[in-house]
Every structure is written in C-alpha cells, then in structure tokens.
Protein backbone atom coordinates (compact mmCIF):
# COMPACT_ATOMS: atom_id res chain seq x y z
CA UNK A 1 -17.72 -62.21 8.36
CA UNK A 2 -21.55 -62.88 9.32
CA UNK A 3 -22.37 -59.43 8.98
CA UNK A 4 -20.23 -58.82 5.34
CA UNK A 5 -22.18 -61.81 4.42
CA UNK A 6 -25.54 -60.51 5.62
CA UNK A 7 -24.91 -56.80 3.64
CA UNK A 8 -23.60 -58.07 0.28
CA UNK A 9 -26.99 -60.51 0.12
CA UNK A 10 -28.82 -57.24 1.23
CA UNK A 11 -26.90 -55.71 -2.09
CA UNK A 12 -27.25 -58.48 -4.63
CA UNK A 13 -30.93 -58.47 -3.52
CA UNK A 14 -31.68 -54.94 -4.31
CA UNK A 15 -29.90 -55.50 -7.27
CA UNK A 16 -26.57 -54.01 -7.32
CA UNK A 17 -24.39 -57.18 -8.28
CA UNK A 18 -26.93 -58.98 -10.44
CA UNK A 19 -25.09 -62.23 -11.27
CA UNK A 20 -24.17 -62.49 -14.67
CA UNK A 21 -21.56 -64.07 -16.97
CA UNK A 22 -19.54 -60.83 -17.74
CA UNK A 23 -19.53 -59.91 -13.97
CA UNK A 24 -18.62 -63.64 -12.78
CA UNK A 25 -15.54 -63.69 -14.94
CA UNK A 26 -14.25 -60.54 -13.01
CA UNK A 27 -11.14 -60.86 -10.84
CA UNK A 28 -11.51 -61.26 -7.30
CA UNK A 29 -10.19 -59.01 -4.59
CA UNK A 30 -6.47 -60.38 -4.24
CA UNK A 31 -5.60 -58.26 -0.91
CA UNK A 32 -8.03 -57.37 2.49
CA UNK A 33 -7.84 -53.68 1.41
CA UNK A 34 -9.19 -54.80 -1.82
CA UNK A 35 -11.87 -56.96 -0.47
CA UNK A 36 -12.59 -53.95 2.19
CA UNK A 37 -13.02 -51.31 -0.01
CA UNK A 38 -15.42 -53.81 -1.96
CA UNK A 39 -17.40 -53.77 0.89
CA UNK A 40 -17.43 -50.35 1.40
CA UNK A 41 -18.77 -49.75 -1.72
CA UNK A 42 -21.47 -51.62 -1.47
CA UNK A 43 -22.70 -50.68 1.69
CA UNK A 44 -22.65 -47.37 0.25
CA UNK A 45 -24.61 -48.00 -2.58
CA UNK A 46 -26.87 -49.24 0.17
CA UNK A 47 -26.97 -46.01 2.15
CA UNK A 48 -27.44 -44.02 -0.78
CA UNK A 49 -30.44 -46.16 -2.10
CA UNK A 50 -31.70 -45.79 1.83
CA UNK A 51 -31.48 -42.05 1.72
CA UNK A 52 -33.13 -41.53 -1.91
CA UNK A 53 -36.34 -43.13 -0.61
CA UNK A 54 -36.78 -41.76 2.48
CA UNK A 55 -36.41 -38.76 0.32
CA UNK A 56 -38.90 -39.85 -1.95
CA UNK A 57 -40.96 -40.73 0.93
CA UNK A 58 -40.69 -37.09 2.60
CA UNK A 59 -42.06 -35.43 -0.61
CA UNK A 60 -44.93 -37.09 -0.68
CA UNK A 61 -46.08 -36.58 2.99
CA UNK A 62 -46.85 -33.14 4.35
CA UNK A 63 -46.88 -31.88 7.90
CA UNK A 64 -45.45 -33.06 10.26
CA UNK A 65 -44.29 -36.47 9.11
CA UNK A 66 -43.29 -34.67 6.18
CA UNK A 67 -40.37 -32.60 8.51
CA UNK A 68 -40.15 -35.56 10.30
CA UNK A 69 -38.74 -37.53 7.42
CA UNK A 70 -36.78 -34.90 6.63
CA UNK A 71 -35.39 -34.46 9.69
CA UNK A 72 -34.34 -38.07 9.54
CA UNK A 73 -33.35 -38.16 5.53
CA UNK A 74 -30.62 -35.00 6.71
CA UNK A 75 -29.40 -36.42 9.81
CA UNK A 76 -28.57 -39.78 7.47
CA UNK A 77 -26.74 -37.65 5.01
CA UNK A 78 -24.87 -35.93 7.67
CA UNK A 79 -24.07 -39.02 9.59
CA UNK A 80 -23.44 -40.98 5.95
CA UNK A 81 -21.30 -38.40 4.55
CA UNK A 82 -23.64 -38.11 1.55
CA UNK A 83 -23.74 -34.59 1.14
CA UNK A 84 -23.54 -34.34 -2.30
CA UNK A 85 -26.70 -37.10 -2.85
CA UNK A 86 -28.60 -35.01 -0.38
CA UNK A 87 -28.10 -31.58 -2.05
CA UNK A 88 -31.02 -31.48 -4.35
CA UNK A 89 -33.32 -32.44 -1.24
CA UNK A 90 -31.62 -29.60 0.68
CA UNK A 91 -32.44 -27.13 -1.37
CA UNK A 92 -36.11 -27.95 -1.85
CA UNK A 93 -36.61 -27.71 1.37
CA UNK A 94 -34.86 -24.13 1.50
CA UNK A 95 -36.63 -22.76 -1.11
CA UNK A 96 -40.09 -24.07 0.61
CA UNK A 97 -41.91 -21.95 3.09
CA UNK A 98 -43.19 -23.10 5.77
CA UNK A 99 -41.32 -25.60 7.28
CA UNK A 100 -39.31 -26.03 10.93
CA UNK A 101 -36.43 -24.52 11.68
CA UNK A 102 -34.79 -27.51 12.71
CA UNK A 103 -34.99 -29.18 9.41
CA UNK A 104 -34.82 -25.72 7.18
CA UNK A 105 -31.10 -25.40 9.24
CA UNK A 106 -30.03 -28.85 8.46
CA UNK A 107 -30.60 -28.49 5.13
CA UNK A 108 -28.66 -25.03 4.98
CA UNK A 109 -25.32 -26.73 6.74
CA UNK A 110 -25.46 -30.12 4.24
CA UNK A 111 -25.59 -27.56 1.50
CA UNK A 112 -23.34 -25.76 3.09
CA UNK A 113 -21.01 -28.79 2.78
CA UNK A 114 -22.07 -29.80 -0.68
CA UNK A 115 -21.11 -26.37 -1.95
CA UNK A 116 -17.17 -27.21 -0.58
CA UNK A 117 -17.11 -30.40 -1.80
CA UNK A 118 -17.52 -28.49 -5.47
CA UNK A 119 -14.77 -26.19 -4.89
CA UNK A 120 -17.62 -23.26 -3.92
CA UNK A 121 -15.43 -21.99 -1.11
CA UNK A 122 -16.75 -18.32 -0.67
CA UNK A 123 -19.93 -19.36 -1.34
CA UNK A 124 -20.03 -22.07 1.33
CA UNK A 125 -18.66 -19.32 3.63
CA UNK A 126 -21.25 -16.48 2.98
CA UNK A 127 -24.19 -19.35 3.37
CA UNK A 128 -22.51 -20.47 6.64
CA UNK A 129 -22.91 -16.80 8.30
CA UNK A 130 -26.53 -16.70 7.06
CA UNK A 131 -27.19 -20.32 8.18
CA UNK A 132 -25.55 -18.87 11.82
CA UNK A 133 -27.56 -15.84 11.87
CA UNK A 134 -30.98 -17.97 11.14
CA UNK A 135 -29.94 -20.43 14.18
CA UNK A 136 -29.43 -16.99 16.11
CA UNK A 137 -33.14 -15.89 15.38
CA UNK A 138 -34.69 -19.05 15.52
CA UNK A 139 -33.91 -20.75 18.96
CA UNK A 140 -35.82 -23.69 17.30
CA UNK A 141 -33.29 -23.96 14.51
CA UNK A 142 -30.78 -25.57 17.56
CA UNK A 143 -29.52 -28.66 16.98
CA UNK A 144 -27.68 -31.53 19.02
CA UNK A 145 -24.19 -31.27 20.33
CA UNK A 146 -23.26 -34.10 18.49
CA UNK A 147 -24.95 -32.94 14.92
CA UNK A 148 -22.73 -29.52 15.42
CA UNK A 149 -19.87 -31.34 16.58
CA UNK A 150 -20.00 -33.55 12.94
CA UNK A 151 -20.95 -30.78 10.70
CA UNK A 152 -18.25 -27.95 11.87
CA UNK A 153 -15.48 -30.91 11.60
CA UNK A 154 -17.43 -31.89 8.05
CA UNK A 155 -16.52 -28.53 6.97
CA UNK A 156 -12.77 -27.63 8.23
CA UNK A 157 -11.89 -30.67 6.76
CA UNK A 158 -13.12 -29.96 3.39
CA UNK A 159 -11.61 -26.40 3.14
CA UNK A 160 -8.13 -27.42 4.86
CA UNK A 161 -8.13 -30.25 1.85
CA UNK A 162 -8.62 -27.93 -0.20
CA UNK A 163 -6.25 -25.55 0.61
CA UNK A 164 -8.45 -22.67 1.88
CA UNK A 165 -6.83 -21.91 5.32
CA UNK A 166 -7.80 -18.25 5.07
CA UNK A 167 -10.98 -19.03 4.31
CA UNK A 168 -11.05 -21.74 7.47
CA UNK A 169 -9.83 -18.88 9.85
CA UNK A 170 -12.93 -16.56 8.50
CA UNK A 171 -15.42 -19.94 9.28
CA UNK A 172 -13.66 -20.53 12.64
CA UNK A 173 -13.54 -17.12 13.83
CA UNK A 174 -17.96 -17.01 13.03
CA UNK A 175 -17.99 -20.25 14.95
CA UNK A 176 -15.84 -19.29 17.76
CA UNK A 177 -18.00 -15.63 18.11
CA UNK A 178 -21.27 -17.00 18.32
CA UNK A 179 -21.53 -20.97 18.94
CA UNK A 180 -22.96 -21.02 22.72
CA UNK A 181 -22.14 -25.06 22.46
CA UNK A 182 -18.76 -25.46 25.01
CA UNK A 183 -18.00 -28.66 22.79
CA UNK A 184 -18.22 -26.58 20.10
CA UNK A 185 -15.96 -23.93 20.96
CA UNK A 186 -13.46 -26.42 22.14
CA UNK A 187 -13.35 -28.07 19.05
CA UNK A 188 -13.07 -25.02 17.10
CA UNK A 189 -10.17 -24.08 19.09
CA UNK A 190 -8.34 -27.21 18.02
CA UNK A 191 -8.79 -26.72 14.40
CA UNK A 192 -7.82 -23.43 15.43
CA UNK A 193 -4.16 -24.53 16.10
CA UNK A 194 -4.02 -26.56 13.59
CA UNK A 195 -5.06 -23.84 10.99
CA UNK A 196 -2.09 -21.30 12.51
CA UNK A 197 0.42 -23.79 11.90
CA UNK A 198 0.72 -23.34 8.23
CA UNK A 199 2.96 -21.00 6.95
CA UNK A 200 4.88 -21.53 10.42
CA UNK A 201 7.93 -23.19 11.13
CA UNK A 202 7.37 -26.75 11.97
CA UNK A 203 7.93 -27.86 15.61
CA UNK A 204 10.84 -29.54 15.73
CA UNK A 205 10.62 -33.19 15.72
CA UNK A 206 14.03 -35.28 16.90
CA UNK A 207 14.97 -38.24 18.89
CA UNK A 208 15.80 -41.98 18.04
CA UNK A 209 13.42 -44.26 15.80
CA UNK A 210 12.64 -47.77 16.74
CA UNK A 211 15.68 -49.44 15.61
CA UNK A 212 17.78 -46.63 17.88
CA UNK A 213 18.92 -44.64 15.00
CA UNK A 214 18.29 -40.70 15.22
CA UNK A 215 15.83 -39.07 13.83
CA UNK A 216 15.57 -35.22 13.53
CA UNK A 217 13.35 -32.41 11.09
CA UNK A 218 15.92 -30.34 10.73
CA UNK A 219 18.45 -32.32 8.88
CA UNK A 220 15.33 -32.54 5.59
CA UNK A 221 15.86 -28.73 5.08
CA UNK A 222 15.92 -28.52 1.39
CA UNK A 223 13.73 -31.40 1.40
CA UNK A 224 10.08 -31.93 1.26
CA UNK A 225 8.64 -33.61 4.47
CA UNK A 226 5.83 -35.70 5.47
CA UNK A 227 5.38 -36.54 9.11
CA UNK A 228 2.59 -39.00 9.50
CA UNK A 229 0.97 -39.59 12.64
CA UNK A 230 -0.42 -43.34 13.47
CA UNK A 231 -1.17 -46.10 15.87
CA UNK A 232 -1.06 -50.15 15.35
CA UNK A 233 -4.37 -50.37 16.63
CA UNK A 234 -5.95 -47.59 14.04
CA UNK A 235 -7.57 -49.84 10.70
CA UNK A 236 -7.70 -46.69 8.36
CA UNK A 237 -3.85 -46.21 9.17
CA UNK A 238 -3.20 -49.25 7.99
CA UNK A 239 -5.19 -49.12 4.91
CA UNK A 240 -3.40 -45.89 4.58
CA UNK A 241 -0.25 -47.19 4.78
CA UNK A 242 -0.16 -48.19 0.29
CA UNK A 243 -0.80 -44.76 -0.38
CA UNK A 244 1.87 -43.15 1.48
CA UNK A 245 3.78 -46.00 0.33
CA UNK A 246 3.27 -45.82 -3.46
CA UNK A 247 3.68 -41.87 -2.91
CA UNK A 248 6.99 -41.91 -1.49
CA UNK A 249 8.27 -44.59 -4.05
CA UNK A 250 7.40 -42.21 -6.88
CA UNK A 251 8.67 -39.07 -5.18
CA UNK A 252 11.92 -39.97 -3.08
CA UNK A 253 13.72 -39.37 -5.92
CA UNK A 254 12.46 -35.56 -6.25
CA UNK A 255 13.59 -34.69 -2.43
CA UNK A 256 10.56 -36.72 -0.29
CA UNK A 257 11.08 -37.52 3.20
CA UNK A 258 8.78 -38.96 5.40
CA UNK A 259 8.89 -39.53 9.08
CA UNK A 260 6.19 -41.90 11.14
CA UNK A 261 5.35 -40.97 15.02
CA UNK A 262 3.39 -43.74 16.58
CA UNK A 263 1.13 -42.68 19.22
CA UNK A 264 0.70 -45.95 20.57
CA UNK A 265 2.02 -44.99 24.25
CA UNK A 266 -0.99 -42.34 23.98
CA UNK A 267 -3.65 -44.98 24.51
CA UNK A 268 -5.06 -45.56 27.95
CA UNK A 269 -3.82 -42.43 29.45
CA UNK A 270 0.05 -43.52 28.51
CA UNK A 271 1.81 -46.54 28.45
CA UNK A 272 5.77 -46.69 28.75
CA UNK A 273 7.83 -47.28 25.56
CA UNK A 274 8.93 -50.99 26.13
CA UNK A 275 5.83 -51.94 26.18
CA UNK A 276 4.26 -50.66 22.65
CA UNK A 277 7.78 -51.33 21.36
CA UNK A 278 6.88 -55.01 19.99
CA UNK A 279 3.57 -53.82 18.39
CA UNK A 280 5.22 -51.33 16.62
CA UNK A 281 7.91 -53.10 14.95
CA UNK A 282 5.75 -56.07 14.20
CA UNK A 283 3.20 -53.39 12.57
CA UNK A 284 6.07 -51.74 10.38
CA UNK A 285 7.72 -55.39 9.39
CA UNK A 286 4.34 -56.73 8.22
CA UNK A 287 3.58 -53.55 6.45
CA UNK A 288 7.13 -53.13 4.85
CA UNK A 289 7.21 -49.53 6.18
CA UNK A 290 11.15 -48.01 5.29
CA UNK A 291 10.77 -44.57 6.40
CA UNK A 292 12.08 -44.08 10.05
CA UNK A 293 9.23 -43.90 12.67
CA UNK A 294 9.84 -42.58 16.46
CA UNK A 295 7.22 -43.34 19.29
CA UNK A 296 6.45 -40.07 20.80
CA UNK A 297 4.57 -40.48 24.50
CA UNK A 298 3.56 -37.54 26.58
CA UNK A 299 6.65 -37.54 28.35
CA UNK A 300 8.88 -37.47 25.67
CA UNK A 301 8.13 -33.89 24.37
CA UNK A 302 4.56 -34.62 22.99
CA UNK A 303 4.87 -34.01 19.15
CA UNK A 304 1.30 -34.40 18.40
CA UNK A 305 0.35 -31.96 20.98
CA UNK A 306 2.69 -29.54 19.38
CA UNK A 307 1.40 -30.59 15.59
CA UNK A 308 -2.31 -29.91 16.75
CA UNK A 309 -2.92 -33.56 16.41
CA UNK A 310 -6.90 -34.37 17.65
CA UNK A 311 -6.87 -37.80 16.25
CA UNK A 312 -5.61 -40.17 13.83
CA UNK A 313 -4.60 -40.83 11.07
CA UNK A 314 -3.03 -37.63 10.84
CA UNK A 315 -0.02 -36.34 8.54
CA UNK A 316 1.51 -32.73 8.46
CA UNK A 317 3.49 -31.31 5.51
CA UNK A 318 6.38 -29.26 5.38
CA UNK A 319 8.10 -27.59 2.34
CA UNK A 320 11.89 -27.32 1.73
CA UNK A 321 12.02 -24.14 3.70
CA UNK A 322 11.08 -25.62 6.92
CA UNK A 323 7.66 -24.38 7.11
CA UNK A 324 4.31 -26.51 7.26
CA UNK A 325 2.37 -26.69 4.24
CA UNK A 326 -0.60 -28.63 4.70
CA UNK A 327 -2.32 -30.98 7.16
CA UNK A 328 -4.32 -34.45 6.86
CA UNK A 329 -3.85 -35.09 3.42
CA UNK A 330 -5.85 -37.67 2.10
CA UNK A 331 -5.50 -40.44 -0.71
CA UNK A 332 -7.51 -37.97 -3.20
CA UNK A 333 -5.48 -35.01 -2.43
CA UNK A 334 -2.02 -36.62 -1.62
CA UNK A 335 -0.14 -36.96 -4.56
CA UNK A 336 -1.06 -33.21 -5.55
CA UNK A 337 -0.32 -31.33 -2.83
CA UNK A 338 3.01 -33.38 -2.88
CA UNK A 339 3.71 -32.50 -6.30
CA UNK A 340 3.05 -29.09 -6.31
CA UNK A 341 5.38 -28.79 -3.06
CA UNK A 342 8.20 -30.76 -4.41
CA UNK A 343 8.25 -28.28 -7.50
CA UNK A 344 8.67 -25.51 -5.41
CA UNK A 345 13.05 -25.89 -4.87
C-alpha cells in the first residue's frame, strides 16, 4: 500500500488527477480489480510521460549521449510495452544516418511491433527479415539475450492474437534459421508447437474435476470449447477470471463450454494432488467459478505439455469440430474470436 501511495502522489503531482469538483464527485473503485486497474493506469501514464522526455531529451543531444539516450528511451518501450508511443521516435532514428547499430536495430524491432499492433501483418514480417539481415551484417547490431528473448515473444503474441498463424510460422521459421541465441531458438521452438496446434485435433483432455465428477473433451463435440489454463497463486488469472466469466454467461446459451486445468501441482518441481487440493477449491468458491476444473500434474498425463503451455494464464480454443482454433486469448480479443467460432455450427 506504501508504494500505491507513493506512485499516485507521483501522478497527482505531475498532474494527471488534478483535484477538482467534477473529478471528486466520481465513484470510487467498488472491487480490487477496479482499484488495480486504477493503478495501472496511472503508473502508465507515468511511464509514458517518462519515455516522451527522455525522448525529448535524446533529440536534443548528439553523439554519443544522443545513442545513449536512445538506447535507453527503446529498451523502456520494449520493457514498458509502449510500442506504439515509441513509434514516431523509432522511425527518426531509422531514417537518420549515422547512428549505432545497436540503437538503429532496436528501433527497427519496436517498429516492427508497432506495425502488428495496427493490423500491418505483412509489413511487420518483410521489416522483420530486413531488421535480421542488418543484425547479420552488423555484429554490432547484437543485442542481449534477454532484449531478444522479450521482443520475439512481443511479436508471436501479437500475430497469434490476431489470427495470423501462417504468418507466425513464416516469422518463426526466419528466427529459427538464423538466431545464433540457444535461448532464442528454444523459445522459438515452443511457440513453434503451439503455432502447429491449430487446425489440429485437440489433445484429449479427460479425468475427474475437483469435486470427483468426470471430465472429458470429447463429450463438447458440437460444442465450442475453452480450456483455460491457471494457478491460485497467478494474480492476472485471477483478474482474468470476470472476463471468462461474463463471456461464458453471455455465450453458454449458443453451445460454450469451458474447462479449467490448474497447474498448481506444477510448482516447485511437482507437488501431489492432496496437497494443492484445498487451494484450489477455496480459489474457485471465492471466485464463483461453475465450469468444471481438473488439476493436471506431470504424472497425470501432462495436459499443458501436450497444449504447448510455456506459462500462464493460458487458454486454448477449440471449435465444434474438435479442432483447436486459437490460443491465449485475451480480454480485447475474447469475446470475438468466441463469437465468430460459435457462428460457425
């Protein structure tokens, strides 16, 4: 609470709640997601205001502390997820001559990402071999295991929202050729089987939820099913947990099913049932949860190995023909992917 405290005085400081009547007589945040999400918005608006005047800072130097603040402006972005702010910056410094090859290829990859957060798919795709050829030429251009690590998973994860698998298996196959990172490559590879599920039968999923009622994929053919992957311990699952909610109220109706696997007996190199049994149930009875949930543990078939799962939260679709559909669909893309599958008889 200190540190909440601390930020939203940094925010009404710079100005971004100025106190006045019409903004004091606004409801206040009746729920901790609501109060949360408050938060995050602010410190956003912090991060953003952060990254505009280091920005503004950078153009006005030259040199080296000019690429150095640059250096530092795109690693905020990339770290921030602020792409889109960033872009303008990013392509200044492309169209300049002159400058490092570090910094030129960081701002190639944020635009890069900018361009797929428009819907530029092909686009983002053609500058992505060019950015990978540059890095080739340049030995300079290289950049930290960790930076690659955040930008290739920045990427898959915008064109898999968006639907463009083939275009995903084009990116992974560049970064797969010619990334000489082994972190890289390995996480490539697990994109990689998530990516070749779709348009694949789903891996069957069966057993006995929580309560000791059975559970199994193959009695929803006909129906549209959403298999969502979680842990007690995960926050964003929980916050999570209203919008699956709210989208399985309004489409149960129209042929929705959805099944939870907890992945609680994951943690810690594997824990035995009975023992993340308690957590569970008190996680799904505090969070009015009605869809049945099964706790899968790596000796009880491993479903999330066989769904690809790398981490969590993490959901998998699969249409009324028994096939999967999409993967890690978020609040912004959930109800629309669902719709358009559930039209689909």
């Amino acid at each position: 609470m200190i540190v909440k405290s601390v930020v939203l005085g940094l925010i009404v400081g710079l100005g971004l709640c100025a106190v006045n009547p019409l903004v004091a007589q606004e409801p206040k945040p009746d729920s901790l997601a609501a109060i949360d999400a408050e938060f995050d918005q602010g410190l956003r608006r912090l991060e953003t205001i952060r990254l505009q005047r280091i920005g503004e800072l950078a153009a006005s130097k030259t040199g080296a502390e000019a690429e150095a603040l640059h250096e530092t402006y795109f690693r905020l972005a990339i770290t921030g997820n602020l792409y889109d702010q960033a872009e303008k910056t990013a392509e200044n410094v492309i169209q300049s001559p002159g400058g490092s090859a570090r910094v030129a290829m960081l701002a190639h990859l944020v635009n890069i990402i900018a361009e797929a957060n428009r819907g530029e798919f092909p686009e983002s795709l053609h500058d992505l071999e060019t950015a990978i050829k540059a890095s080739k030429e340049h030995k300079a251009a290289a950049l930290p295991s960790v930076l690659k690590l955040t930008l290739v998973d920045a990427y898959l994860q915008r064109l898999v929202q968006g639907g463009q698998f083939e275009i995903a298996r084009q990116a992974l196959r560049l970064v797969q050729e010619h990334a000489d990172d082994p972190a890289v490559k390995d996480l490539a590879a697990q994109w990689q089987g998530q990516v070749d599920l779709v348009g694949k039968p789903a891996p069957p999923i069966a057993g006995k939820d929580v309560d000791g009622k059975p559970v199994n994929l193959a009695d929803a053919k006909g129906q549209v099913t959403l298999v969502i992957f979680w842990a007690t311990w995960n926050i964003t699952n929980a916050q999570e947990v209203a919008a699956f909610k709210a989208a399985f109220k309004a489409h149960e109706d129209e042929g929705l099913r959805v099944i939870g696997v907890n992945l609680d007996a994951h943690r810690d190199g594997g824990k035995p049932i009975v023992d993340v049994l308690p957590d569970v149930r008190r996680f799904l009875i505090e969070h009015n949860v009605r869809w049945p949930n099964l706790i899968d543990a790596p000796d009880r078939g491993d479903l999330a190995g066989a769904y690809g799962v790398r981490d969590i939260p993490a959901n998998v679709l699969i249409g009324r023909d028994g096939t999967v559909i999409q993967f890690n669909l978020t609040r912004g893309n959930l109800d629309k992917v669902l719709t358009e599958a559930l039209a689909k008889k």
